[in-house]
ModelCIF file with pLDDT and N, C-alpha, C, O atoms, coordinates in Angstrom:
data_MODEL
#
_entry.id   MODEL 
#
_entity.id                         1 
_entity.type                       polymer 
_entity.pdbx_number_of_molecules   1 
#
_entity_poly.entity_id                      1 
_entity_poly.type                           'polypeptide(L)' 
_entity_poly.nstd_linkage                   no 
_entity_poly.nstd_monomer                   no 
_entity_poly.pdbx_seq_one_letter_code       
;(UNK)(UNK)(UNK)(UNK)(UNK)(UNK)(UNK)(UNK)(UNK)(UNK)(UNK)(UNK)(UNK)(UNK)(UNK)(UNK)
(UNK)(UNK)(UNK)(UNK)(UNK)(UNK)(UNK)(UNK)(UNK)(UNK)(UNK)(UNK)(UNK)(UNK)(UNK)(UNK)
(UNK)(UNK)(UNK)(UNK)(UNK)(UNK)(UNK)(UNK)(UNK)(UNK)(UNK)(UNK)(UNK)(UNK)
;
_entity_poly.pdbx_seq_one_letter_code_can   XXXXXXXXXXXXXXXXXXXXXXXXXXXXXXXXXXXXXXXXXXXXXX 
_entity_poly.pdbx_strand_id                 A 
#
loop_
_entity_poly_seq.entity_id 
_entity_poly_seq.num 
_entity_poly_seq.mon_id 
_entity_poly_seq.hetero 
1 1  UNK n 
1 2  UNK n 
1 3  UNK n 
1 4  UNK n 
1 5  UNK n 
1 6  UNK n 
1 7  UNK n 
1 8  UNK n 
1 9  UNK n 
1 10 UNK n 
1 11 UNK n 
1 12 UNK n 
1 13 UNK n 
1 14 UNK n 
1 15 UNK n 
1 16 UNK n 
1 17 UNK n 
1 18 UNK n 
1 19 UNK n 
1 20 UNK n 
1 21 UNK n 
1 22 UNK n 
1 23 UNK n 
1 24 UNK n 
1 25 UNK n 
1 26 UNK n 
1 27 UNK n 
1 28 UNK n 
1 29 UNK n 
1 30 UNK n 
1 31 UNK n 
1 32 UNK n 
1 33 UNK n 
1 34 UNK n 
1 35 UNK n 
1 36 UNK n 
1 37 UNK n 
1 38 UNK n 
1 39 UNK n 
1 40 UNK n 
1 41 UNK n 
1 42 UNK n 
1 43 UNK n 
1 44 UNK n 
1 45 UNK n 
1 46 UNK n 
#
_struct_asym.id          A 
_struct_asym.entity_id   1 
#
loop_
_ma_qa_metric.id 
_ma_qa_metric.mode 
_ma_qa_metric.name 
_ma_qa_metric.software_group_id 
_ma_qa_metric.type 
1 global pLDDT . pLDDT 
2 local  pLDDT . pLDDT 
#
_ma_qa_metric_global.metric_id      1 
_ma_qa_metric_global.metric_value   95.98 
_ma_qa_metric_global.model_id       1 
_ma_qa_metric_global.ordinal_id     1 
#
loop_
_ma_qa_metric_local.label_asym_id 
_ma_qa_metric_local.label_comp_id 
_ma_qa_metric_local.label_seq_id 
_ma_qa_metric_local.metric_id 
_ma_qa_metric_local.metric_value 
_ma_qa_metric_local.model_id 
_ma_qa_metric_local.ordinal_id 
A UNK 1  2 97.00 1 1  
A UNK 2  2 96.00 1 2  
A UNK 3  2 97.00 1 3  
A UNK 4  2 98.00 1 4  
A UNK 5  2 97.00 1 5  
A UNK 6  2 97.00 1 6  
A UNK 7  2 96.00 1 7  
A UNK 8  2 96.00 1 8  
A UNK 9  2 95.00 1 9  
A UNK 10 2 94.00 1 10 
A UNK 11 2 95.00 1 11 
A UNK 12 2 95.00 1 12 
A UNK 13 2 95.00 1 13 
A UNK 14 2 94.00 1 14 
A UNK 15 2 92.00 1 15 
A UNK 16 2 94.00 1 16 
A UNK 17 2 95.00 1 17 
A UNK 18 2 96.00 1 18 
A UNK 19 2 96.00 1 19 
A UNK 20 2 96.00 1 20 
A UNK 21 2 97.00 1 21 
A UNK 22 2 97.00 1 22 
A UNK 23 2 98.00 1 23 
A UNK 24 2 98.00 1 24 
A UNK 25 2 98.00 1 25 
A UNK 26 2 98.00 1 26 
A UNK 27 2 97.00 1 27 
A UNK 28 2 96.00 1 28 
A UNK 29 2 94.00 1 29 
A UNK 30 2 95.00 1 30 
A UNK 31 2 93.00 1 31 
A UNK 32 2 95.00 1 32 
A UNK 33 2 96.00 1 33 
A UNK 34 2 97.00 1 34 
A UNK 35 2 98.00 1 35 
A UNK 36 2 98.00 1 36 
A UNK 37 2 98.00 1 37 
A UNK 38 2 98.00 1 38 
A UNK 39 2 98.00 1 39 
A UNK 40 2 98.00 1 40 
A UNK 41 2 97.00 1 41 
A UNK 42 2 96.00 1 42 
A UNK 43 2 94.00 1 43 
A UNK 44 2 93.00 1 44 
A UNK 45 2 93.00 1 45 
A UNK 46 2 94.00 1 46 
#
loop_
_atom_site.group_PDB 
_atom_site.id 
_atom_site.type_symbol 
_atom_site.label_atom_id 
_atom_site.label_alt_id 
_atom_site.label_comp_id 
_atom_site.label_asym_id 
_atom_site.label_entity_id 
_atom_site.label_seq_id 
_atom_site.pdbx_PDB_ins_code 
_atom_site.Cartn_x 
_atom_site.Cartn_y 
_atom_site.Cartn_z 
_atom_site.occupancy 
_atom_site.B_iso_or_equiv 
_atom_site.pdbx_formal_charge 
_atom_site.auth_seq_id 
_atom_site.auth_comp_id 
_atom_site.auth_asym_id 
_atom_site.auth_atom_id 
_atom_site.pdbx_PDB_model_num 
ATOM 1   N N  . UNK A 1 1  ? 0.829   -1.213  0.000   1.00 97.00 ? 1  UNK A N  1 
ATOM 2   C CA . UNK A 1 1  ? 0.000   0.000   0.000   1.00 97.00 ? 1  UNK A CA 1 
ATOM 3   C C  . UNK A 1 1  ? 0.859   1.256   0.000   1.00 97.00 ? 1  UNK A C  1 
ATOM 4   O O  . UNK A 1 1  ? 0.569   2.339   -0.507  1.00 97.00 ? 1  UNK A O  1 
ATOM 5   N N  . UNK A 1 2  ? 1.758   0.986   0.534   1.00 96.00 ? 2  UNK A N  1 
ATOM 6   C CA . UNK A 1 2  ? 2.495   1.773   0.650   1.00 96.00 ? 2  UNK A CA 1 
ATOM 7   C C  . UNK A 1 2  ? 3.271   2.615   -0.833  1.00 96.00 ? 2  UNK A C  1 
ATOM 8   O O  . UNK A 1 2  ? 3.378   3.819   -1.065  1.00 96.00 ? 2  UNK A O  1 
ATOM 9   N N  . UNK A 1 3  ? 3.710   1.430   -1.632  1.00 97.00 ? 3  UNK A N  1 
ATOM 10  C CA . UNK A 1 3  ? 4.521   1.237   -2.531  1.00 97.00 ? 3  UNK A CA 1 
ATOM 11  C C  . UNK A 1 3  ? 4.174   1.344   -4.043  1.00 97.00 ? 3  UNK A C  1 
ATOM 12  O O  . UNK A 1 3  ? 4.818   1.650   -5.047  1.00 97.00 ? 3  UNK A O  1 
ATOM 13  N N  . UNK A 1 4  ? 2.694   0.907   -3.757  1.00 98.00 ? 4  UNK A N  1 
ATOM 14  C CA . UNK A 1 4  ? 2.028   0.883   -5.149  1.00 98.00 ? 4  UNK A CA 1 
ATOM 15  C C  . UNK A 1 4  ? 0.423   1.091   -5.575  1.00 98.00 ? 4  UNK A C  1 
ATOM 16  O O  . UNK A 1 4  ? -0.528  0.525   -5.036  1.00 98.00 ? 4  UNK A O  1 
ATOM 17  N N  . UNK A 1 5  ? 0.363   2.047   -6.680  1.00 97.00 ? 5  UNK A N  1 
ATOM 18  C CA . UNK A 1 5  ? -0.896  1.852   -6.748  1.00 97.00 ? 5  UNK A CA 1 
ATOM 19  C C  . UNK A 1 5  ? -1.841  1.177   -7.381  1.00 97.00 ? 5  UNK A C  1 
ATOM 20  O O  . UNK A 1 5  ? -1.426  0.950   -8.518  1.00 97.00 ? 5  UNK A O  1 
ATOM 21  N N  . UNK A 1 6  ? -2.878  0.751   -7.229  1.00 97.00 ? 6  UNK A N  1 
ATOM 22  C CA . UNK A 1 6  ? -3.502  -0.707  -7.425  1.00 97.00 ? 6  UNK A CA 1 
ATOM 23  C C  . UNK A 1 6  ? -4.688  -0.607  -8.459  1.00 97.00 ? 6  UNK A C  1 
ATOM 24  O O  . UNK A 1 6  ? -5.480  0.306   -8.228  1.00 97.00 ? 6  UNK A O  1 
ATOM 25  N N  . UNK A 1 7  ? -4.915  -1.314  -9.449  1.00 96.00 ? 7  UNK A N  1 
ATOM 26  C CA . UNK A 1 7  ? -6.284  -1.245  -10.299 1.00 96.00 ? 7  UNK A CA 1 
ATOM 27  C C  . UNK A 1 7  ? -6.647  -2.538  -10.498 1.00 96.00 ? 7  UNK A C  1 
ATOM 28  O O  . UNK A 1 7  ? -5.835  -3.437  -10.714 1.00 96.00 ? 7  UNK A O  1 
ATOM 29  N N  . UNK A 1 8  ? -8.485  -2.757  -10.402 1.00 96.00 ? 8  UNK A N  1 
ATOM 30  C CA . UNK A 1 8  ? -8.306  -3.744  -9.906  1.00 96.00 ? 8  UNK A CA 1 
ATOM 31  C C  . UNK A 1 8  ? -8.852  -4.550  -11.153 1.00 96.00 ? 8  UNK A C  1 
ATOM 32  O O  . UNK A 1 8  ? -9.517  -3.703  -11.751 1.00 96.00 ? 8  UNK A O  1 
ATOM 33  N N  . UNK A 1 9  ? -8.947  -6.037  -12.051 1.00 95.00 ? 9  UNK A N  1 
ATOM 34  C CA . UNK A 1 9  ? -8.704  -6.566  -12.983 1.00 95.00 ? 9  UNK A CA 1 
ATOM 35  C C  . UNK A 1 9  ? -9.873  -7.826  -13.398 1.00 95.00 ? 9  UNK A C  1 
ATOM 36  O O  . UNK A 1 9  ? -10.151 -8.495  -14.393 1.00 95.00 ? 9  UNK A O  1 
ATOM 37  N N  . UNK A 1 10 ? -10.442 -7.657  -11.699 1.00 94.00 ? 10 UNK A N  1 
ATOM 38  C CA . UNK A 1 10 ? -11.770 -8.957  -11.951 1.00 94.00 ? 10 UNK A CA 1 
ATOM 39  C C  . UNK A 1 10 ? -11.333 -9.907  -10.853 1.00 94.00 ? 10 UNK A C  1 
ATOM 40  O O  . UNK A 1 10 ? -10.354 -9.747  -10.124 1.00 94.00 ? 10 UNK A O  1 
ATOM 41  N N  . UNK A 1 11 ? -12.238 -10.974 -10.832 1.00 95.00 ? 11 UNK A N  1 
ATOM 42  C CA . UNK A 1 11 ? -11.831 -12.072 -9.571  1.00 95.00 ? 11 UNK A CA 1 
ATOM 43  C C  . UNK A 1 11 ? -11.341 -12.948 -10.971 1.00 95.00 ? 11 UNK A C  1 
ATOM 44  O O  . UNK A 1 11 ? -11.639 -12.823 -12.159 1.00 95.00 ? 11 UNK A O  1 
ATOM 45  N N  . UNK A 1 12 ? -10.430 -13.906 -10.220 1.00 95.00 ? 12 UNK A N  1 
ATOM 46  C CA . UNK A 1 12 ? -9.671  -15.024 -11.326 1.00 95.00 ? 12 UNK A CA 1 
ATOM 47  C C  . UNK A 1 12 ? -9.671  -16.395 -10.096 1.00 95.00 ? 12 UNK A C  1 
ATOM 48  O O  . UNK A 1 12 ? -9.724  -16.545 -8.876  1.00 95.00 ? 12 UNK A O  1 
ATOM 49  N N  . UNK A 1 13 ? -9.568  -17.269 -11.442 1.00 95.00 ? 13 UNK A N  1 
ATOM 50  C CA . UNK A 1 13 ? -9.319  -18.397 -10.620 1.00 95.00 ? 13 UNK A CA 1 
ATOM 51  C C  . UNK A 1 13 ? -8.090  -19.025 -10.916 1.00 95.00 ? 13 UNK A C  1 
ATOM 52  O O  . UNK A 1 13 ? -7.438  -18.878 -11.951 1.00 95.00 ? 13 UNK A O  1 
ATOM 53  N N  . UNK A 1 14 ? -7.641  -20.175 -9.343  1.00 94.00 ? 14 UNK A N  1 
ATOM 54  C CA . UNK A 1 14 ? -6.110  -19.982 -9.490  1.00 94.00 ? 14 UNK A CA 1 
ATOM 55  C C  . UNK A 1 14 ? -6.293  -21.488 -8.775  1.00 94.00 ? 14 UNK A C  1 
ATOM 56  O O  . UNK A 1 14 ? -6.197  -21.840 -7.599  1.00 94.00 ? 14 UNK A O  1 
ATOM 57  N N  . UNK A 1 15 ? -6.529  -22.054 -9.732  1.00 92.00 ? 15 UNK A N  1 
ATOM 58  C CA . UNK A 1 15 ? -6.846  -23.967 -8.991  1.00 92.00 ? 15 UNK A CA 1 
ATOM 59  C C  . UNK A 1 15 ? -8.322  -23.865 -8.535  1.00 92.00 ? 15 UNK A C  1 
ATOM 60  O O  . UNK A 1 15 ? -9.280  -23.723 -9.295  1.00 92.00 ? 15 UNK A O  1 
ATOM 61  N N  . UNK A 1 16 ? -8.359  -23.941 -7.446  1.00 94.00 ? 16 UNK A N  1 
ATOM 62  C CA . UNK A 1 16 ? -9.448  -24.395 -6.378  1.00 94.00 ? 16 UNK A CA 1 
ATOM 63  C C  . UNK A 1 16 ? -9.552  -23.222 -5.784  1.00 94.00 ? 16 UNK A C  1 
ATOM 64  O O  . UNK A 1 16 ? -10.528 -23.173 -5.035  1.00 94.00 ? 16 UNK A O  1 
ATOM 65  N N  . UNK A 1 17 ? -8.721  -21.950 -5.845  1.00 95.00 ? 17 UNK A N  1 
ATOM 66  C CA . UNK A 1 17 ? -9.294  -21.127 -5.358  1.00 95.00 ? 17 UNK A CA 1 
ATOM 67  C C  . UNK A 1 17 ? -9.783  -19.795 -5.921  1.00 95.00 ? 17 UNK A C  1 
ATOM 68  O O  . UNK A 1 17 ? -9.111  -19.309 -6.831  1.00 95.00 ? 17 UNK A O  1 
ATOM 69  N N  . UNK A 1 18 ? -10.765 -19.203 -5.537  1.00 96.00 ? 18 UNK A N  1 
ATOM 70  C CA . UNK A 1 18 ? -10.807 -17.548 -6.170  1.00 96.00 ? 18 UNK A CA 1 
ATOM 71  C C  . UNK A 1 18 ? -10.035 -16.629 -5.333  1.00 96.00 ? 18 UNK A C  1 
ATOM 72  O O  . UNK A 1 18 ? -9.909  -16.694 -4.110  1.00 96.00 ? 18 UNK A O  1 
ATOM 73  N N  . UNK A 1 19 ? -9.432  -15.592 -6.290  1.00 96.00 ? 19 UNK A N  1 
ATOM 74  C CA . UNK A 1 19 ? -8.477  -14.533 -6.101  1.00 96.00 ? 19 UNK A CA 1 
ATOM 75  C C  . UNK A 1 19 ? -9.392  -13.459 -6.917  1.00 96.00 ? 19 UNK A C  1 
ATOM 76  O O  . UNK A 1 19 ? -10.130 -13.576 -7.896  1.00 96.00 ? 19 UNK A O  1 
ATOM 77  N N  . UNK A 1 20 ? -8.906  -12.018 -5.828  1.00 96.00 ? 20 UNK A N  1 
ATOM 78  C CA . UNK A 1 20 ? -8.848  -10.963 -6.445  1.00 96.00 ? 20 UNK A CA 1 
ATOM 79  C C  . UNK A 1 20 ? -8.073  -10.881 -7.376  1.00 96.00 ? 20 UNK A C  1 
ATOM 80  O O  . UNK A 1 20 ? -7.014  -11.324 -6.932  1.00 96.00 ? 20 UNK A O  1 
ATOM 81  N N  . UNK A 1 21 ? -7.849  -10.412 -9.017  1.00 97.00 ? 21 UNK A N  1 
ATOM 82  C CA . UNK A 1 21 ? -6.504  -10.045 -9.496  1.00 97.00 ? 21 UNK A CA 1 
ATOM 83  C C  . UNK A 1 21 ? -6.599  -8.662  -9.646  1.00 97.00 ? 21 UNK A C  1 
ATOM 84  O O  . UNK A 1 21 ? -7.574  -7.988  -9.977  1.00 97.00 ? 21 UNK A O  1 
ATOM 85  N N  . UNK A 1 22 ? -5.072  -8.208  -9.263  1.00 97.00 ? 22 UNK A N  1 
ATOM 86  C CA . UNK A 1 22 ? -4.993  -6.864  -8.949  1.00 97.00 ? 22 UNK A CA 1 
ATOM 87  C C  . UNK A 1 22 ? -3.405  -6.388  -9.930  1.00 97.00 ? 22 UNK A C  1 
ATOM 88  O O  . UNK A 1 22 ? -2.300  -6.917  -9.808  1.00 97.00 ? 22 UNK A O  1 
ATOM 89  N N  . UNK A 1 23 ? -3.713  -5.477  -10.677 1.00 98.00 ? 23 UNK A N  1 
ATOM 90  C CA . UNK A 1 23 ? -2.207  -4.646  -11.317 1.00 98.00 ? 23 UNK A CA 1 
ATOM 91  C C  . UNK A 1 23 ? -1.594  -3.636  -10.729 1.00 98.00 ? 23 UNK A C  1 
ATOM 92  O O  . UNK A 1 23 ? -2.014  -2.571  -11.181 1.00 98.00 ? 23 UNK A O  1 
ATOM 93  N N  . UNK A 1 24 ? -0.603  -3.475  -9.739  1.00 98.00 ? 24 UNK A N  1 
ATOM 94  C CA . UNK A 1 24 ? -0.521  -2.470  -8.990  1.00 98.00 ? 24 UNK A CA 1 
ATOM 95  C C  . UNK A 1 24 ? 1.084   -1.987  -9.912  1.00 98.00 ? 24 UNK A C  1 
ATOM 96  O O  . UNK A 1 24 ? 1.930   -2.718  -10.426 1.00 98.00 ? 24 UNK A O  1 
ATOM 97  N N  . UNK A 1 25 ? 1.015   -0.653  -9.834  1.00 98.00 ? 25 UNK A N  1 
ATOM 98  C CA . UNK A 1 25 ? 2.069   0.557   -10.374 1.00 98.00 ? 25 UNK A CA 1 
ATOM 99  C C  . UNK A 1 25 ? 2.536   1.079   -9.299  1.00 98.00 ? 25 UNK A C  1 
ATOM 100 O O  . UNK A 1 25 ? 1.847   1.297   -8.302  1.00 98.00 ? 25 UNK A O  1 
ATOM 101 N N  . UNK A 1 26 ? 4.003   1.377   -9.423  1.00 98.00 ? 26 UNK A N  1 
ATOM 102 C CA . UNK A 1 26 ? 4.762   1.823   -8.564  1.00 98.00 ? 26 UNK A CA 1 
ATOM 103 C C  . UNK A 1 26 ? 4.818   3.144   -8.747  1.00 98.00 ? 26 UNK A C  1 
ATOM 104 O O  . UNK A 1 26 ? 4.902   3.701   -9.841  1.00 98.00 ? 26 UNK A O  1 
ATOM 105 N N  . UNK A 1 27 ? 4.754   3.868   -7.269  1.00 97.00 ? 27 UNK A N  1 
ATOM 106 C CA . UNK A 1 27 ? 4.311   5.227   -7.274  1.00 97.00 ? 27 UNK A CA 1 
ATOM 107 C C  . UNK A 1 27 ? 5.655   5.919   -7.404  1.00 97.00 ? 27 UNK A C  1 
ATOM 108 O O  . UNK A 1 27 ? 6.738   5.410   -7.116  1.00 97.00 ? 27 UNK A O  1 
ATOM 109 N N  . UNK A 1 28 ? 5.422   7.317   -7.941  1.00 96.00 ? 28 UNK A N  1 
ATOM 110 C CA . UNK A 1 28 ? 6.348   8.145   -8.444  1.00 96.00 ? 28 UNK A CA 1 
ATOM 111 C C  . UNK A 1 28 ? 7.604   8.325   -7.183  1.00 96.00 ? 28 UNK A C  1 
ATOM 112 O O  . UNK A 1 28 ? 7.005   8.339   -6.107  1.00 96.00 ? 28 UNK A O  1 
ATOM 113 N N  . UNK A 1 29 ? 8.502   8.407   -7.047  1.00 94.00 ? 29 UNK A N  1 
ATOM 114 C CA . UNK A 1 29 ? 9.772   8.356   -6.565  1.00 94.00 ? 29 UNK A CA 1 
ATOM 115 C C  . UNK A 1 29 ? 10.288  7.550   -5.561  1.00 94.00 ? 29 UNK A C  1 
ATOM 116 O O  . UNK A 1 29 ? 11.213  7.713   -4.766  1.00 94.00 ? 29 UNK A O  1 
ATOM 117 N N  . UNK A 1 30 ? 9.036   6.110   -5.876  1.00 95.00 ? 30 UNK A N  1 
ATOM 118 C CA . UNK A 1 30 ? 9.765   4.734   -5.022  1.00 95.00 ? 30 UNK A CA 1 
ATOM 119 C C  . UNK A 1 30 ? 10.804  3.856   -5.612  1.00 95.00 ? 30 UNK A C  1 
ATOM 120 O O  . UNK A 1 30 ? 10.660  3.651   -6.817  1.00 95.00 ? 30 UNK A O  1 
ATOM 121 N N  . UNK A 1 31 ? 11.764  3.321   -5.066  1.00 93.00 ? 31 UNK A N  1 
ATOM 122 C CA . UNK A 1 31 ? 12.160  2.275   -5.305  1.00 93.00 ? 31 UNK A CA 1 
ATOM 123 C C  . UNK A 1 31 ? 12.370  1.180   -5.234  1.00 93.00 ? 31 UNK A C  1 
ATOM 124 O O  . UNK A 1 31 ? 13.162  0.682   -4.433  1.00 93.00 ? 31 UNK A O  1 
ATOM 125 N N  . UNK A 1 32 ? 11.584  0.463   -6.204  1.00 95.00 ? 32 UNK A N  1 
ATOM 126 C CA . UNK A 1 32 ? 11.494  -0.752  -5.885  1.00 95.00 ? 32 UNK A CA 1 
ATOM 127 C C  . UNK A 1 32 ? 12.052  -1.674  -7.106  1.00 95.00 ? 32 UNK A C  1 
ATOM 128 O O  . UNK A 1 32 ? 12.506  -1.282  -8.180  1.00 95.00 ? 32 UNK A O  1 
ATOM 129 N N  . UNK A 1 33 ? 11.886  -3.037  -6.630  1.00 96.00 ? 33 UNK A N  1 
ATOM 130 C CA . UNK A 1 33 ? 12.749  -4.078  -7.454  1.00 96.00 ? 33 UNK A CA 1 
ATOM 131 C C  . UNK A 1 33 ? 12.295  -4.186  -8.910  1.00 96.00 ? 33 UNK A C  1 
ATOM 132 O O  . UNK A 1 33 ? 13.001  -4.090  -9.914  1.00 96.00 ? 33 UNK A O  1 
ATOM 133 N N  . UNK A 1 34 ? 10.305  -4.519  -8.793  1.00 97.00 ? 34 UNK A N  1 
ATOM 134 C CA . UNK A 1 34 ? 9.608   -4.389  -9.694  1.00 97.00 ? 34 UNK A CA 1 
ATOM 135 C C  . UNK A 1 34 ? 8.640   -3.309  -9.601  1.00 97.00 ? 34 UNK A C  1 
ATOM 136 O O  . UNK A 1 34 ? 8.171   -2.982  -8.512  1.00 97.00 ? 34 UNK A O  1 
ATOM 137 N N  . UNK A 1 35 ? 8.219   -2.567  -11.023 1.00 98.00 ? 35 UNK A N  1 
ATOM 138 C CA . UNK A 1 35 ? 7.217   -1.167  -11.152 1.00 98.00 ? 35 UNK A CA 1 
ATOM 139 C C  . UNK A 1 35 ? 6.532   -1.982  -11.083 1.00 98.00 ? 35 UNK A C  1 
ATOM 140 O O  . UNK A 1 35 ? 5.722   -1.655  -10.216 1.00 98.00 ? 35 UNK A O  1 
ATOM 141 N N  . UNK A 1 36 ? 6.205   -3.272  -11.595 1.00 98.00 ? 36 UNK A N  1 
ATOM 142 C CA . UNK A 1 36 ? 4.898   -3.212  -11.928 1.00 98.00 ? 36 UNK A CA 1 
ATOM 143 C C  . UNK A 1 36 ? 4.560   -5.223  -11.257 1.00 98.00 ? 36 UNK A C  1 
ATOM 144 O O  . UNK A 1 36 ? 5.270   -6.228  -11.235 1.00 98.00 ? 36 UNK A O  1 
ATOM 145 N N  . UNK A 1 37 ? 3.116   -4.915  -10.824 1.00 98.00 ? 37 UNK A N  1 
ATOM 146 C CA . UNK A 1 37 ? 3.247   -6.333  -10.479 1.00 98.00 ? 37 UNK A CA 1 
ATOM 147 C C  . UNK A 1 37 ? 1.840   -6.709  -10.838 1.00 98.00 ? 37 UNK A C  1 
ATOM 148 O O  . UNK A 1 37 ? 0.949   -5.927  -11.170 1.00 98.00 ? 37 UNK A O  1 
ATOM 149 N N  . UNK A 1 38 ? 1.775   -7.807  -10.743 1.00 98.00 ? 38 UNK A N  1 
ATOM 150 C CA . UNK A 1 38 ? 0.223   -8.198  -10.776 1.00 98.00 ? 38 UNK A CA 1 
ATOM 151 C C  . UNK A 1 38 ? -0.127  -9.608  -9.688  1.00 98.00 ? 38 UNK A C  1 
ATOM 152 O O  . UNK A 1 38 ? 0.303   -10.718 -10.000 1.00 98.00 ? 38 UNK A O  1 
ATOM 153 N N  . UNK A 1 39 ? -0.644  -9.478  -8.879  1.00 98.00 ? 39 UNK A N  1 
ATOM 154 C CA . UNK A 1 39 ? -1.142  -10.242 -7.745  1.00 98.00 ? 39 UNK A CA 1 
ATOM 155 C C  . UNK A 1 39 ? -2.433  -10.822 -7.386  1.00 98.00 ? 39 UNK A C  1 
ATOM 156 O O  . UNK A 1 39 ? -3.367  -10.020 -7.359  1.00 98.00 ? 39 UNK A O  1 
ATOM 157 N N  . UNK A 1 40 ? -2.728  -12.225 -7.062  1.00 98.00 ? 40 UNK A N  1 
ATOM 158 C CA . UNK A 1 40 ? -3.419  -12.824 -6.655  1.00 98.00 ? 40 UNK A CA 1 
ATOM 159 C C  . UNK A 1 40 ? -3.566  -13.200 -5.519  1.00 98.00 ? 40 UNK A C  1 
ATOM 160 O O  . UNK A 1 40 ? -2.756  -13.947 -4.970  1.00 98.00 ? 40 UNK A O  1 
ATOM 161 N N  . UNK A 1 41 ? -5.100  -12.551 -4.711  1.00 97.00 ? 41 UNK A N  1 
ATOM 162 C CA . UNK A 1 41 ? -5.006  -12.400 -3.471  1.00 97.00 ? 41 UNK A CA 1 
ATOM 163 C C  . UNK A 1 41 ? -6.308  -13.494 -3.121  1.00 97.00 ? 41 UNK A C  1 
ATOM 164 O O  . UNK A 1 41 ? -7.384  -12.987 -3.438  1.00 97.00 ? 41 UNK A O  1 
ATOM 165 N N  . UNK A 1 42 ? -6.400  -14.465 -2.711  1.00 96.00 ? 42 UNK A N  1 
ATOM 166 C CA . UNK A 1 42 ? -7.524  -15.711 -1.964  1.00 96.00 ? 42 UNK A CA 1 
ATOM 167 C C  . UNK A 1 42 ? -8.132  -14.584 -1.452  1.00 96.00 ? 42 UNK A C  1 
ATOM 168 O O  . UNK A 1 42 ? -7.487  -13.746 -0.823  1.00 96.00 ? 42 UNK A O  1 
ATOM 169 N N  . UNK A 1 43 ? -9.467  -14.473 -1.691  1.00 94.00 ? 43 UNK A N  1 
ATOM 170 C CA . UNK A 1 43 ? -10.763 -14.614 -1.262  1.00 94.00 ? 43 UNK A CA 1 
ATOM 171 C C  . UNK A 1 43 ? -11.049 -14.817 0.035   1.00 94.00 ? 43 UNK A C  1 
ATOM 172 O O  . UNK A 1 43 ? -11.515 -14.150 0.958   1.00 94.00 ? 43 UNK A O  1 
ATOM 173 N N  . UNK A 1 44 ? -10.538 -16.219 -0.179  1.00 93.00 ? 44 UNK A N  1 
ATOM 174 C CA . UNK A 1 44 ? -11.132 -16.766 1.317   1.00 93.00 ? 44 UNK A CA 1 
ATOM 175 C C  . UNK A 1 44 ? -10.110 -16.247 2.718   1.00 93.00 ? 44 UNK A C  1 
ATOM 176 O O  . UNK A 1 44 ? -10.447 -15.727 3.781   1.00 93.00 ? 44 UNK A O  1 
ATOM 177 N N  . UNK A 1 45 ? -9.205  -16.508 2.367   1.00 93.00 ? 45 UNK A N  1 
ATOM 178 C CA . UNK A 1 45 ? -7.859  -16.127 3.482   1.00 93.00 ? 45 UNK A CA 1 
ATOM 179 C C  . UNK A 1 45 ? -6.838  -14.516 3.619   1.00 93.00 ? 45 UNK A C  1 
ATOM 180 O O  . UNK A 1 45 ? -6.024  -13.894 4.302   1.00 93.00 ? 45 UNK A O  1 
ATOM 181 N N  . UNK A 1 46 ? -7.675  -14.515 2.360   1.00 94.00 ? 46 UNK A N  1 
ATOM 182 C CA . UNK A 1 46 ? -6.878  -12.795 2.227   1.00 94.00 ? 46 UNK A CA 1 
ATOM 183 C C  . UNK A 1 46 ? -5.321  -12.818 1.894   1.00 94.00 ? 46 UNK A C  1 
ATOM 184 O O  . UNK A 1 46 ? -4.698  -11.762 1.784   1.00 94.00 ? 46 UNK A O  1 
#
């Protein structure tokens, strides 16, 4: 949250489970390893 900002892409499925998928951009004068990421977050467990 800190690091990046987030748009969000639809729920996806990832086996057996549902995930948020999320594209998050790295905000203007952070540094980080990767700008850009895209993440799958369970539903159920967060």
């Amino acid at each position: 949250a800190e690091e990046y900002d987030p748009s969000y892409e639809g729920e996806a499925k990832l086996g057996k489970y549902t995930a948020h998928l999320m594209t998050l951009k790295v905000k203007p004068g952070v540094d980080v390893a990767y700008p850009v990421l895209k993440v799958w977050v369970d539903k159920g467990s967060g």
